[in-house]
C-alpha atoms as a PDB file:
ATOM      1  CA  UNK A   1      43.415   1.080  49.213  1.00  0.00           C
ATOM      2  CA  UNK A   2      40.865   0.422  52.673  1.00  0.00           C
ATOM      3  CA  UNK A   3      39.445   3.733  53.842  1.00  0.00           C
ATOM      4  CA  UNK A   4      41.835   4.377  57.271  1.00  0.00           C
ATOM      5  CA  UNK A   5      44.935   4.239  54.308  1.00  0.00           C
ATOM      6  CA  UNK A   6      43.579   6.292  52.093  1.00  0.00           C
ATOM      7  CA  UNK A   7      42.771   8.680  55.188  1.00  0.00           C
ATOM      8  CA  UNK A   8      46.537   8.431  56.266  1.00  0.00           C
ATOM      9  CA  UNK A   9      47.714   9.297  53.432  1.00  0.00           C
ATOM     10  CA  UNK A  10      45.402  12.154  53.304  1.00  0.00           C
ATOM     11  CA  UNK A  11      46.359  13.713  56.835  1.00  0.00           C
ATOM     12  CA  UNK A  12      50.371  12.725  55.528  1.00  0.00           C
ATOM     13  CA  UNK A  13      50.057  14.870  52.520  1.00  0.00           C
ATOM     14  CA  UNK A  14      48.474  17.619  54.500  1.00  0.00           C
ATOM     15  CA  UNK A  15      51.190  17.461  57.017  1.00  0.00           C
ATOM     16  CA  UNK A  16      53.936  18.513  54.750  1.00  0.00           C
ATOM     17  CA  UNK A  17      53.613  22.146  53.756  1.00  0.00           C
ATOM     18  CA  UNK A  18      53.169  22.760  57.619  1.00  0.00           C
ATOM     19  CA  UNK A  19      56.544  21.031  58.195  1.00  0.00           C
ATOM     20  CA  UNK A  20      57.228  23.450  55.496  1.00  0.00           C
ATOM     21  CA  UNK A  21      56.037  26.362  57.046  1.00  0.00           C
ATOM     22  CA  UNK A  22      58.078  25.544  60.306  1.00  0.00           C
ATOM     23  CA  UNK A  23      60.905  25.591  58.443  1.00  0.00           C
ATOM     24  CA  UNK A  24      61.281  28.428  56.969  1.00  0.00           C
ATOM     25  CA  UNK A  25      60.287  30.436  59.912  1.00  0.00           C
ATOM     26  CA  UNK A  26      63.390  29.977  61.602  1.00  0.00           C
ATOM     27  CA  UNK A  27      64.841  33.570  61.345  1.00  0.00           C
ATOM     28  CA  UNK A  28      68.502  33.178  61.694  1.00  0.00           C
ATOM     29  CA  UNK A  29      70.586  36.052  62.086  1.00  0.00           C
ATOM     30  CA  UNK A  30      69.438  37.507  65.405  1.00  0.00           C
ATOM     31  CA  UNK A  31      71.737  40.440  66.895  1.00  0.00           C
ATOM     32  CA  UNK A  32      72.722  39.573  70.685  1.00  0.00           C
ATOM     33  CA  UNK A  33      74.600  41.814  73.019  1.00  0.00           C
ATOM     34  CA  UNK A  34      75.885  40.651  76.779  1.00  0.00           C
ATOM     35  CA  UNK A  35      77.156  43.375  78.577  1.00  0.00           C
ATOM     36  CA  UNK A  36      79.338  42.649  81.736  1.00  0.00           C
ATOM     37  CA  UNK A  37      80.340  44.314  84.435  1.00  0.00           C
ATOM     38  CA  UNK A  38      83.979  43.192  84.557  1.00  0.00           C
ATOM     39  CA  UNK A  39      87.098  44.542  83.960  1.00  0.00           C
ATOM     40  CA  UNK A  40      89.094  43.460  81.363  1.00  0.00           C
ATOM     41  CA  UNK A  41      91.744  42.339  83.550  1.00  0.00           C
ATOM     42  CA  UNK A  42      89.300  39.690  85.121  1.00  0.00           C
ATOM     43  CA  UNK A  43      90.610  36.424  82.869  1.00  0.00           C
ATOM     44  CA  UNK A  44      87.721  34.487  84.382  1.00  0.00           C
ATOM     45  CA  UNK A  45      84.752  35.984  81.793  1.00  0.00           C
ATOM     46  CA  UNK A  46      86.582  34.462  79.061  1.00  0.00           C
ATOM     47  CA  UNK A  47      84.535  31.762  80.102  1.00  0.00           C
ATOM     48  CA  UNK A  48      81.477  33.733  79.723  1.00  0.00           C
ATOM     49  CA  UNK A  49      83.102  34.856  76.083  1.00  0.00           C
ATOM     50  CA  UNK A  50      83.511  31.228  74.942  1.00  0.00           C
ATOM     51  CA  UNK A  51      79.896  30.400  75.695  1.00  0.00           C
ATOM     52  CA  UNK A  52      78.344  33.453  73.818  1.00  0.00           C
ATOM     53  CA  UNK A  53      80.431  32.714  71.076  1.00  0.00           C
ATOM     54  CA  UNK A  54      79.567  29.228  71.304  1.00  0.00           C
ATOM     55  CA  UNK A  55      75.871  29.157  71.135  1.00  0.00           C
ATOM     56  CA  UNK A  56      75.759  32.184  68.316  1.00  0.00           C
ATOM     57  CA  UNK A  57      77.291  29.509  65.833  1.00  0.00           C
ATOM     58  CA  UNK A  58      74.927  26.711  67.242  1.00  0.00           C
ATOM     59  CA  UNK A  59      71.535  29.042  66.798  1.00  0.00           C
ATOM     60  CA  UNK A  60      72.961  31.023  63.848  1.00  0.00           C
ATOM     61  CA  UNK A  61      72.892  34.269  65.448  1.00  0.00           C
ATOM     62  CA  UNK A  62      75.611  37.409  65.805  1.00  0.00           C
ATOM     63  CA  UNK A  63      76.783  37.895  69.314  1.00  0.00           C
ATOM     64  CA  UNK A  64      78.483  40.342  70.553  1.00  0.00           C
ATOM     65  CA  UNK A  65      80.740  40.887  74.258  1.00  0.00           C
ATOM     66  CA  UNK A  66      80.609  44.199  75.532  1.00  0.00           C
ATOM     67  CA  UNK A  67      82.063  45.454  79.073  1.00  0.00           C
ATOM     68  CA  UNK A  68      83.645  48.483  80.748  1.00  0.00           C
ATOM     69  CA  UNK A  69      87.358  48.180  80.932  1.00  0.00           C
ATOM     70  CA  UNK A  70      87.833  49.254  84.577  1.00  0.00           C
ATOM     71  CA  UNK A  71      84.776  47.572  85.771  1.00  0.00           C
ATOM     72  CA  UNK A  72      83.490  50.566  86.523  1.00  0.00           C
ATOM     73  CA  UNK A  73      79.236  50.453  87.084  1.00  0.00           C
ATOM     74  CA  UNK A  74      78.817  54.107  85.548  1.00  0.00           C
ATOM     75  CA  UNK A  75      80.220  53.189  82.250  1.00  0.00           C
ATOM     76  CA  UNK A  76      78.518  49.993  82.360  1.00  0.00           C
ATOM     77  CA  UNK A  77      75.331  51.579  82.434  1.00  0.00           C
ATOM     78  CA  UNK A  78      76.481  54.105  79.245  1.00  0.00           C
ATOM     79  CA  UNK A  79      77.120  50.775  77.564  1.00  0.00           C
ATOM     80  CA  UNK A  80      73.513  49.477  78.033  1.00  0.00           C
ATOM     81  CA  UNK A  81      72.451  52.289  76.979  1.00  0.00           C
ATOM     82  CA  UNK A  82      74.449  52.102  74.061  1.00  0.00           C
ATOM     83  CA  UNK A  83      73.257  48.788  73.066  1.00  0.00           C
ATOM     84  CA  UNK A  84      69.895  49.200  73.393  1.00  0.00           C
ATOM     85  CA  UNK A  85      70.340  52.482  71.042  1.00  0.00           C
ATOM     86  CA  UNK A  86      71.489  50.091  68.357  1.00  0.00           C
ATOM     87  CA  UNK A  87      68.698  47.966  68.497  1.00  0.00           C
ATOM     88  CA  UNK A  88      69.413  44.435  69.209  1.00  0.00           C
ATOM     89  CA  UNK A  89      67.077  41.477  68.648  1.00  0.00           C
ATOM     90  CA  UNK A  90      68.231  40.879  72.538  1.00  0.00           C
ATOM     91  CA  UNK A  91      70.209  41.859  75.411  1.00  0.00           C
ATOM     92  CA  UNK A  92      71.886  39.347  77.849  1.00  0.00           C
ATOM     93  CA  UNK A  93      73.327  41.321  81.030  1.00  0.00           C
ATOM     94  CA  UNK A  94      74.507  41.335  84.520  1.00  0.00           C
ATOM     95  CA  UNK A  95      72.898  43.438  87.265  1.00  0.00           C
ATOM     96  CA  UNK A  96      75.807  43.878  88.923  1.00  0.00           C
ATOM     97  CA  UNK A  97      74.268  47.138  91.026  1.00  0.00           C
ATOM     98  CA  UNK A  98      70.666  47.371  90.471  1.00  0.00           C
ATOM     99  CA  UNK A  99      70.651  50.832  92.253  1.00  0.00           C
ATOM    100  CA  UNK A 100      72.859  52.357  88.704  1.00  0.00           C
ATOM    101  CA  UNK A 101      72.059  49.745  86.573  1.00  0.00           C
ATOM    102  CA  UNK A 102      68.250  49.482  86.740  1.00  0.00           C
ATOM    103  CA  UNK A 103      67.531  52.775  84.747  1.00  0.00           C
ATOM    104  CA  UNK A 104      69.031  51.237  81.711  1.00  0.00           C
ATOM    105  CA  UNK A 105      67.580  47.859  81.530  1.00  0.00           C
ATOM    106  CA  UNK A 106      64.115  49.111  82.350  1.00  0.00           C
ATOM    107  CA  UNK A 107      64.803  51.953  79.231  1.00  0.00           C
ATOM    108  CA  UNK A 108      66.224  49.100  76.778  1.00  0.00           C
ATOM    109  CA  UNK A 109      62.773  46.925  77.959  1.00  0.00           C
ATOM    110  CA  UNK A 110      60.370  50.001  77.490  1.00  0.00           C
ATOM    111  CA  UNK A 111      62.026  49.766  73.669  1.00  0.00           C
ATOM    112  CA  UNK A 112      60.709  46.273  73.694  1.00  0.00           C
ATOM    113  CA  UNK A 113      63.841  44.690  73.485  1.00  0.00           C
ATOM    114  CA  UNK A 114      63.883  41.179  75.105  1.00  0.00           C
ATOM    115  CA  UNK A 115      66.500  41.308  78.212  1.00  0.00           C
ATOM    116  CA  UNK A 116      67.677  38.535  80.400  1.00  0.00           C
ATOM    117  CA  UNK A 117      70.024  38.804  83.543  1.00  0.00           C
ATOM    118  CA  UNK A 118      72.500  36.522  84.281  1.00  0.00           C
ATOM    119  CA  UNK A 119      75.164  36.031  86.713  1.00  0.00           C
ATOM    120  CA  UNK A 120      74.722  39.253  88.840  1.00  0.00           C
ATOM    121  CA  UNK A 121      71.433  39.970  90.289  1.00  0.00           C
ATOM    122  CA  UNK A 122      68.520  37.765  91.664  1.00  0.00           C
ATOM    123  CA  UNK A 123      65.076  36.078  90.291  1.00  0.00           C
ATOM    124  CA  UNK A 124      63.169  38.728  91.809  1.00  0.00           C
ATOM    125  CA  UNK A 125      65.736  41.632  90.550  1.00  0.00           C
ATOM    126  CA  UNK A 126      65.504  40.384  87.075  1.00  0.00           C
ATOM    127  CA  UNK A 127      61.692  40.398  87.455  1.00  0.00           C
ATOM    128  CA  UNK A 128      61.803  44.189  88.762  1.00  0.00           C
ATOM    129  CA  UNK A 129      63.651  45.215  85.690  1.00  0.00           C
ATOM    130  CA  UNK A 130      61.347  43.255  83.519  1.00  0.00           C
ATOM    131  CA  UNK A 131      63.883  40.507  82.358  1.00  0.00           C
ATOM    132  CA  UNK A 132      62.513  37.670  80.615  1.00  0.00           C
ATOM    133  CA  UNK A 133      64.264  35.738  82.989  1.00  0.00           C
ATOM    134  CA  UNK A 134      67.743  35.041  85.214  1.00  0.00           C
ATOM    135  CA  UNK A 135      70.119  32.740  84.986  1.00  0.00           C
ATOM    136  CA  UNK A 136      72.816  32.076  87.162  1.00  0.00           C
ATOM    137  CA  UNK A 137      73.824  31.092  90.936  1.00  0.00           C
ATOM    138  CA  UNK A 138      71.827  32.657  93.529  1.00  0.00           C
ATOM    139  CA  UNK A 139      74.569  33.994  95.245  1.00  0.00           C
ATOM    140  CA  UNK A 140      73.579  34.011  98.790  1.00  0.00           C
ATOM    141  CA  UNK A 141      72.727  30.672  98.652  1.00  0.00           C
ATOM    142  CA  UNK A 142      75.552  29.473  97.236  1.00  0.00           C
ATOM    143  CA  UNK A 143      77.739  31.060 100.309  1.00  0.00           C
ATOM    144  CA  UNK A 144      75.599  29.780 102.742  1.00  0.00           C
ATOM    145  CA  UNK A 145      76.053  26.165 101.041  1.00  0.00           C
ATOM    146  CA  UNK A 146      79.788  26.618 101.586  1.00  0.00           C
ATOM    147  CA  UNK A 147      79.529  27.335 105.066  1.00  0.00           C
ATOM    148  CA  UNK A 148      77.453  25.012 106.044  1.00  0.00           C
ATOM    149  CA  UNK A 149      79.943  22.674 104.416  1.00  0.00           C
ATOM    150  CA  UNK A 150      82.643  24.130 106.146  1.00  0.00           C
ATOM    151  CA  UNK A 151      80.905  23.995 109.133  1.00  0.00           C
ATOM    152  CA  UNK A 152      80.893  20.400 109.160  1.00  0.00           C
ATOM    153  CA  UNK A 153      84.493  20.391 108.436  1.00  0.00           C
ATOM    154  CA  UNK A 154      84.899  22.408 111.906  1.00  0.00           C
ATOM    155  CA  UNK A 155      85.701  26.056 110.531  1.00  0.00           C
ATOM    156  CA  UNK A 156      84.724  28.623 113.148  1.00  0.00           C
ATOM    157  CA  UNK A 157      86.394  31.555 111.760  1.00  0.00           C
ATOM    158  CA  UNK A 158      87.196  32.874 108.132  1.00  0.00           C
ATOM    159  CA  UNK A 159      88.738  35.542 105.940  1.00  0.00           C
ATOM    160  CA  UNK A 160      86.295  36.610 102.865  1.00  0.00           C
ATOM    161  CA  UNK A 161      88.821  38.327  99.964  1.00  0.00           C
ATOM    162  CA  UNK A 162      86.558  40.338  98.271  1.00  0.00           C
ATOM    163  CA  UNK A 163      88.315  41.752  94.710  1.00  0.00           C
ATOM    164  CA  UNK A 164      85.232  43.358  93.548  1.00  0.00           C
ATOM    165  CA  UNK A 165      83.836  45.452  97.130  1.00  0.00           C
ATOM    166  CA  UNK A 166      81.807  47.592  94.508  1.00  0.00           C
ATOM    167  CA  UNK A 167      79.360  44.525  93.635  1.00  0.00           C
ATOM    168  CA  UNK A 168      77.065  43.949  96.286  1.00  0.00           C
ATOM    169  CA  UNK A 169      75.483  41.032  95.057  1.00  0.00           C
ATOM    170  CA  UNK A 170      79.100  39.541  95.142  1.00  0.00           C
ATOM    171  CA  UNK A 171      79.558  40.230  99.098  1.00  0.00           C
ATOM    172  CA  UNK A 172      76.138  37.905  99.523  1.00  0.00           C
ATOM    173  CA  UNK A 173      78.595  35.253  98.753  1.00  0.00           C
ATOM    174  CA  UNK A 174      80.539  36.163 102.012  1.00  0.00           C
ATOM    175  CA  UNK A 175      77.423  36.688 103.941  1.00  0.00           C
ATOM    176  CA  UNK A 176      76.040  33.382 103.254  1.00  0.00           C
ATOM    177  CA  UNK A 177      79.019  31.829 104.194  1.00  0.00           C
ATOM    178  CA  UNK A 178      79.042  33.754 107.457  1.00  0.00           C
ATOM    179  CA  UNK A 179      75.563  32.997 108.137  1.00  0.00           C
ATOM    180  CA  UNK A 180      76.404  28.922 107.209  1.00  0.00           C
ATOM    181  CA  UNK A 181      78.951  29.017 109.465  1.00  0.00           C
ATOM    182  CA  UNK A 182      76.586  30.905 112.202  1.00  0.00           C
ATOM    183  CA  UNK A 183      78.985  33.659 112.612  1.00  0.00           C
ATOM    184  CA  UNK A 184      78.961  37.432 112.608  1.00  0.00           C
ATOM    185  CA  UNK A 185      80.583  38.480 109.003  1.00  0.00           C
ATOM    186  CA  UNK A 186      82.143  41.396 111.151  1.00  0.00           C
ATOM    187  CA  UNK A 187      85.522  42.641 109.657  1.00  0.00           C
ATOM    188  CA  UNK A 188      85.994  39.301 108.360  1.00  0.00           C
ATOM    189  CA  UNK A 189      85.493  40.549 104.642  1.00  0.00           C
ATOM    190  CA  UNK A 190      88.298  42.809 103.424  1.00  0.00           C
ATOM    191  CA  UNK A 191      88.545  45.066 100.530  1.00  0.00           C
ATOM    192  CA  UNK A 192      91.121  43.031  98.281  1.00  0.00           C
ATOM    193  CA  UNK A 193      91.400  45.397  95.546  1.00  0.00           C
ATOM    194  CA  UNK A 194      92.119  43.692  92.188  1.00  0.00           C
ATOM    195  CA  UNK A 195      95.888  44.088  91.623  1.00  0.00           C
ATOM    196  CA  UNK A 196      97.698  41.189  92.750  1.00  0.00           C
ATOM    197  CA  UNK A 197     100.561  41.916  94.936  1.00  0.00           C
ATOM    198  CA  UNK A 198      98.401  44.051  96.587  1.00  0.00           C
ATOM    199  CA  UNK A 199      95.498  41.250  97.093  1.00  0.00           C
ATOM    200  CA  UNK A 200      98.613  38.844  98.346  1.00  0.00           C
ATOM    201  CA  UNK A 201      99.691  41.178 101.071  1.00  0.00           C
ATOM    202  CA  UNK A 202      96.746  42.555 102.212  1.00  0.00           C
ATOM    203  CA  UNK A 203      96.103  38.508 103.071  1.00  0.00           C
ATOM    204  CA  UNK A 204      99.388  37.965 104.511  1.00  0.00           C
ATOM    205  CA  UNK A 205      98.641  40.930 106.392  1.00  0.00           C
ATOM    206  CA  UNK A 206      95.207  39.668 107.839  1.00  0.00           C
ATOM    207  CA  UNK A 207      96.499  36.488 108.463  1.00  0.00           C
ATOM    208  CA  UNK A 208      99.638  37.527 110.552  1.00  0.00           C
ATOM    209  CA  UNK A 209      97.245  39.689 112.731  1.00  0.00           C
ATOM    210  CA  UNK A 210      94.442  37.031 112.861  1.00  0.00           C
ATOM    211  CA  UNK A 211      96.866  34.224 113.122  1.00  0.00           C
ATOM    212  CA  UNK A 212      93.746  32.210 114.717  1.00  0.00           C
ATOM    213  CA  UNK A 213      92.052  32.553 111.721  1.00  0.00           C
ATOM    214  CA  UNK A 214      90.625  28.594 110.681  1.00  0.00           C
ATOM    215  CA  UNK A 215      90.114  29.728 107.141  1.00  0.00           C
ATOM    216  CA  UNK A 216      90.049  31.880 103.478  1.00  0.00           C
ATOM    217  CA  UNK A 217      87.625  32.246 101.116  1.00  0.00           C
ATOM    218  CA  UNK A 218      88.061  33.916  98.121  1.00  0.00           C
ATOM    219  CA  UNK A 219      85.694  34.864  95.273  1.00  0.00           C
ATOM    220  CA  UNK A 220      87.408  33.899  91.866  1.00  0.00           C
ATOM    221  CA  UNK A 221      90.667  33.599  90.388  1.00  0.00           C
ATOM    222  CA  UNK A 222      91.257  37.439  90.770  1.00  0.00           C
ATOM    223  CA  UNK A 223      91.542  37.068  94.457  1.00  0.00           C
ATOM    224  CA  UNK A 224      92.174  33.162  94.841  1.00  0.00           C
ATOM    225  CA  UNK A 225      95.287  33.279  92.158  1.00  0.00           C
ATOM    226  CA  UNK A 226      97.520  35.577  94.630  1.00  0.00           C
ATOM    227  CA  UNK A 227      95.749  34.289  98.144  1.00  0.00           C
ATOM    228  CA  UNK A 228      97.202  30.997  96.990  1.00  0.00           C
ATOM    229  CA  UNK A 229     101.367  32.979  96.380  1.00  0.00           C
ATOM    230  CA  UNK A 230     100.375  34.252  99.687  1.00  0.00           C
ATOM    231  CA  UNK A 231      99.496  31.033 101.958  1.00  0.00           C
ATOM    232  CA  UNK A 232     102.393  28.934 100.290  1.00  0.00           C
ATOM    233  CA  UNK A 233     104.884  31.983 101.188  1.00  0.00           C
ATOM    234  CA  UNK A 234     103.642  32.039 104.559  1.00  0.00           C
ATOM    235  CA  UNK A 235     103.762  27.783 104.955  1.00  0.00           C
ATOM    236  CA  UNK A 236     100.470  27.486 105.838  1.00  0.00           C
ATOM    237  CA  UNK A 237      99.304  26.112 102.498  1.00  0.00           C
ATOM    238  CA  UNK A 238      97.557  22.558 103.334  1.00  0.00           C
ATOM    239  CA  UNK A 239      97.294  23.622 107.074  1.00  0.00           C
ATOM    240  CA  UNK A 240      94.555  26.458 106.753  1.00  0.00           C
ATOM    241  CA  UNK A 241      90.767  25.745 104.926  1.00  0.00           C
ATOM    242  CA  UNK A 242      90.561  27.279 101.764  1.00  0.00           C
ATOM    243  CA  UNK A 243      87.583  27.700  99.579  1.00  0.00           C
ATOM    244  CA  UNK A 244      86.589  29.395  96.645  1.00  0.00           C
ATOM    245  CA  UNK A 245      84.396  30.720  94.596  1.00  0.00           C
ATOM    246  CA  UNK A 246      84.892  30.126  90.125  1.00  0.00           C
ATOM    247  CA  UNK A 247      87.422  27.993  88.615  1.00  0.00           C
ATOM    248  CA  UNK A 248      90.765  28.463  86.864  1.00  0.00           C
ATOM    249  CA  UNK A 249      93.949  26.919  85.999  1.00  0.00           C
ATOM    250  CA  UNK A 250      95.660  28.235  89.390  1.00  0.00           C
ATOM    251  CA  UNK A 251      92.657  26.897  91.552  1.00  0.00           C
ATOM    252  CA  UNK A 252      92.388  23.280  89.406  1.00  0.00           C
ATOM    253  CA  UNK A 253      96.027  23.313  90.487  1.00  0.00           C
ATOM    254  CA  UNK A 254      95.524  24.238  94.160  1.00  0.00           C
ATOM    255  CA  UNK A 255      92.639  21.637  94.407  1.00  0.00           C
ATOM    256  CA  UNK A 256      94.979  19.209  93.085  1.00  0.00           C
ATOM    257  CA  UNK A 257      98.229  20.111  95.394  1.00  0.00           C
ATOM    258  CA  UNK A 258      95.289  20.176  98.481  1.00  0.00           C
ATOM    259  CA  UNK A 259      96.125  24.102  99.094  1.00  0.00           C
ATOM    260  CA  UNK A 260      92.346  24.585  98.274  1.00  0.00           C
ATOM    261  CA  UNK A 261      89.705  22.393  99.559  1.00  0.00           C
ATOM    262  CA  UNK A 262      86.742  22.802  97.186  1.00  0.00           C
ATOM    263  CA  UNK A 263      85.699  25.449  94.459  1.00  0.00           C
ATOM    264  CA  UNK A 264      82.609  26.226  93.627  1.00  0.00           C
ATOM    265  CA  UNK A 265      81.543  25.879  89.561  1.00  0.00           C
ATOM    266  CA  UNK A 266      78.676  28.655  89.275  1.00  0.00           C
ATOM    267  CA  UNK A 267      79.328  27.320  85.455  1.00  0.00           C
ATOM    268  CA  UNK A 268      79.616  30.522  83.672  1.00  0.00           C
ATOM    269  CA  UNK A 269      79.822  28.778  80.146  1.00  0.00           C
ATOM    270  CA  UNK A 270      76.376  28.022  80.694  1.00  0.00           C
ATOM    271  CA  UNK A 271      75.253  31.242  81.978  1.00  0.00           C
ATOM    272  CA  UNK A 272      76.688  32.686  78.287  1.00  0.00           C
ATOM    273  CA  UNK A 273      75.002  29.832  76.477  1.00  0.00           C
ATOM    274  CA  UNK A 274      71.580  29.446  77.935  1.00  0.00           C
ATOM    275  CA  UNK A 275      70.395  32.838  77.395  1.00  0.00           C
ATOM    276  CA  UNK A 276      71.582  33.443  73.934  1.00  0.00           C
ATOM    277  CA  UNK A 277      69.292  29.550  73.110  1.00  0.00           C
ATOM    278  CA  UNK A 278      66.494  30.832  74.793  1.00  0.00           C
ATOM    279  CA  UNK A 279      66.391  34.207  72.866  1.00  0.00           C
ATOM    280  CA  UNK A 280      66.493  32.794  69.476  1.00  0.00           C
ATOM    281  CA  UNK A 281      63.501  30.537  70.392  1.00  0.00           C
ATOM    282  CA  UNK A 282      61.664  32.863  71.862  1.00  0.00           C
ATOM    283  CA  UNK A 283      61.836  34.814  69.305  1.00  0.00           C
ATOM    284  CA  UNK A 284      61.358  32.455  66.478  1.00  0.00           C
ATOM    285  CA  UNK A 285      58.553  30.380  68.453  1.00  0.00           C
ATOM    286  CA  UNK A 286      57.658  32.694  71.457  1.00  0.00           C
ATOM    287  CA  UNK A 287      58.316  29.596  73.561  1.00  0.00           C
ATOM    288  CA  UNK A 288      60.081  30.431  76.946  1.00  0.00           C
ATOM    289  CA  UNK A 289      61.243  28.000  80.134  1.00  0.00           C
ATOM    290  CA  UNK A 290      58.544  29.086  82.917  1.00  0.00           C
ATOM    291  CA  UNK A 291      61.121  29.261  85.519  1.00  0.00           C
ATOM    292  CA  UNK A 292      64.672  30.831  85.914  1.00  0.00           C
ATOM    293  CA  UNK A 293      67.837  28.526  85.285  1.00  0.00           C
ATOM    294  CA  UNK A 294      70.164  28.179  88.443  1.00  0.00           C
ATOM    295  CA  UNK A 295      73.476  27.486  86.659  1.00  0.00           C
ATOM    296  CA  UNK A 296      75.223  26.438  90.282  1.00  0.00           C
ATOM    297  CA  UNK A 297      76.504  25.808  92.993  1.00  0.00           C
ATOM    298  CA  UNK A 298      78.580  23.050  92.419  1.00  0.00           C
ATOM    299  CA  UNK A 299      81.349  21.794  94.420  1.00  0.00           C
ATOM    300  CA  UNK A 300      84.686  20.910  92.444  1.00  0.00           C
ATOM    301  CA  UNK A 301      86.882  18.973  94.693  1.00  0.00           C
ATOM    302  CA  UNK A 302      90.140  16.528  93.789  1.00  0.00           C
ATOM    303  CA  UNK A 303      87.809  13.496  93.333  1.00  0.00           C
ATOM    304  CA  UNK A 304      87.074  13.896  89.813  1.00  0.00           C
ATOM    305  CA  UNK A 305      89.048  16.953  88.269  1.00  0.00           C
ATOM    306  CA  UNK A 306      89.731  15.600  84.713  1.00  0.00           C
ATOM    307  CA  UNK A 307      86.946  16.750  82.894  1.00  0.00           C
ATOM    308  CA  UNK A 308      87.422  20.062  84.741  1.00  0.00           C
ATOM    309  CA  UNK A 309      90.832  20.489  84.345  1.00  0.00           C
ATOM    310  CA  UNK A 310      90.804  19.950  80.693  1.00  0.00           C
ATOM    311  CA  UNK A 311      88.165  22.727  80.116  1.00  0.00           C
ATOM    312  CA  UNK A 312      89.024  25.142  83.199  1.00  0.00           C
ATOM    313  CA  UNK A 313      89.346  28.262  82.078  1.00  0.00           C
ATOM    314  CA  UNK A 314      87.470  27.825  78.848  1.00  0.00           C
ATOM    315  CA  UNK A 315      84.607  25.905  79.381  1.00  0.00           C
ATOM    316  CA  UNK A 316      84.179  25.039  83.217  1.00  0.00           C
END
């Protein structure tokens, strides 16, 4: 055998018990807990479900969904506090009101349990806390993306239904979109509520007294699914600009019919997923992305719905 074979062979043989080693360092069976803030009522986090559940069986890790049933922030924070107590190998959460929920997440990071933020919050929120890292769709950004957008399309004037009033970091979406359009926000954002005949005639309401209005945007099926019953009753669906924020089977079908314009995908399967991948390899490896992951915006419109429509609801 000539001398650079027999050295290959040599730096070969002394490569496998590291591959070895590698191998059986991968310590499957990692406990992860993502608390939400939402109600149970709010069909779009099944979404959020699917994608936790999802990447558990790719890594090999338990996962677990936790949220308050109301949606209300107070017992949210009992429930971080709760999970933390049971000593998770992680915690994936939104920071839905950084004002109650920042005690918590700072308490479950003092216990030197990893946490990441996702879908609620900002970068520099989740850095406050001391989060790993966020990931979701800057919110503010995203609204002022759809105004601009609409702003091209000639919208002057809008209607913001807001189903969840007691996020904050949810209203940035009707900011943005207020500041895209280069308008005051002014009483243009109304307190929805999140029952549905009451979301549908508080818009019929607005609408009838603002009958210039040029257009509605709504922040996710909760508030798009009955603004929808409430422009077709009124025969305006088509005539007046409608965006929205999230996905669903009711908006896929108003995207298709033309009663909605665009949606926007923040894609929340990915905003389960992500976070659950990077835990297990930071903890098995210590590796970790250097920069947060902006899961959206993305605009949905009819051109191209099949892949969305399949999954909405589910997966998109």
């Amino acid at each position: 055998m000539k001398p650079w074979m027999k050295m290959a062979a040599t730096v070969a043989v002394a490569a496998l018990p590291l591959v070895g080693a590698v191998n059986t360092a991968h310590a499957e069976g990692e406990k992860f807990i993502l608390v939400s803030h939402a109600p149970d009522s709010d069909s779009w986090w099944n979404t959020i479900k699917n994608g936790i559940a999802m990447a558990g069986k790719h890594v090999g890790a338990s996962v677990e969904y936790r949220n308050p049933p109301t949606g209300d922030i107070a017992d949210m924070a009992r429930i971080i506090e709760q999970s933390a107590a049971s000593n998770p190998d992680g915690i994936i959460t939104t920071l839905a009101d950084p004002d109650v929920l920042s005690g918590p997440i700072k308490d479950a990071v003092d216990r030197g349990i990893p946490v990441i933020i996702i879908n609620s919050g900002t970068p520099e929120q989740a850095a406050d806390v001391g989060a790993l890292m966020y990931v979701g769709q800057p919110e503010y950004d995203a609204g002022l993306a759809a105004g601009q957008r609409a702003k091209r399309d000639g919208i002057t004037s809008f209607l913001c239904v807001n189903h969840v009033i007691s996020n904050p970091v949810v209203a940035e979406r009707c900011s943005g979109f207020a500041d895209g359009l280069g308008v005051d926000l002014g009483d243009s954002m109304i307190d929805s509520g999140q029952d549905p005949a009451e979301i549908k005639n508080k818009v019929k309401a607005y609408l009838t007294a603002n009958s210039d209005t040029d257009a509605i945007l709504t922040l996710g099926p909760t508030s798009a699914d009955p603004t929808i019953e409430a422009v077709k009753e009124m025969g305006i669906a088509g005539d007046i600009y409608f965006g929205t924020f999230d996905l669903g089977t009711e908006i896929v079908n108003g995207i298709k019919d033309g009663t909605i314009q665009w949606g926007i995908d923040q894609q929340p399967y990915l905003q389960a997923y992500m976070p659950v991948v990077v835990l297990a390899n930071y903890l098995r490896f210590g590796v970790l992305p250097g920069n947060n992951i902006n899961s959206g915006p993305g605009f949905v419109t009819a051109d191209g719905l099949e892949m969305v429509e399949k999954f909405a609801g589910e997966f998109r």
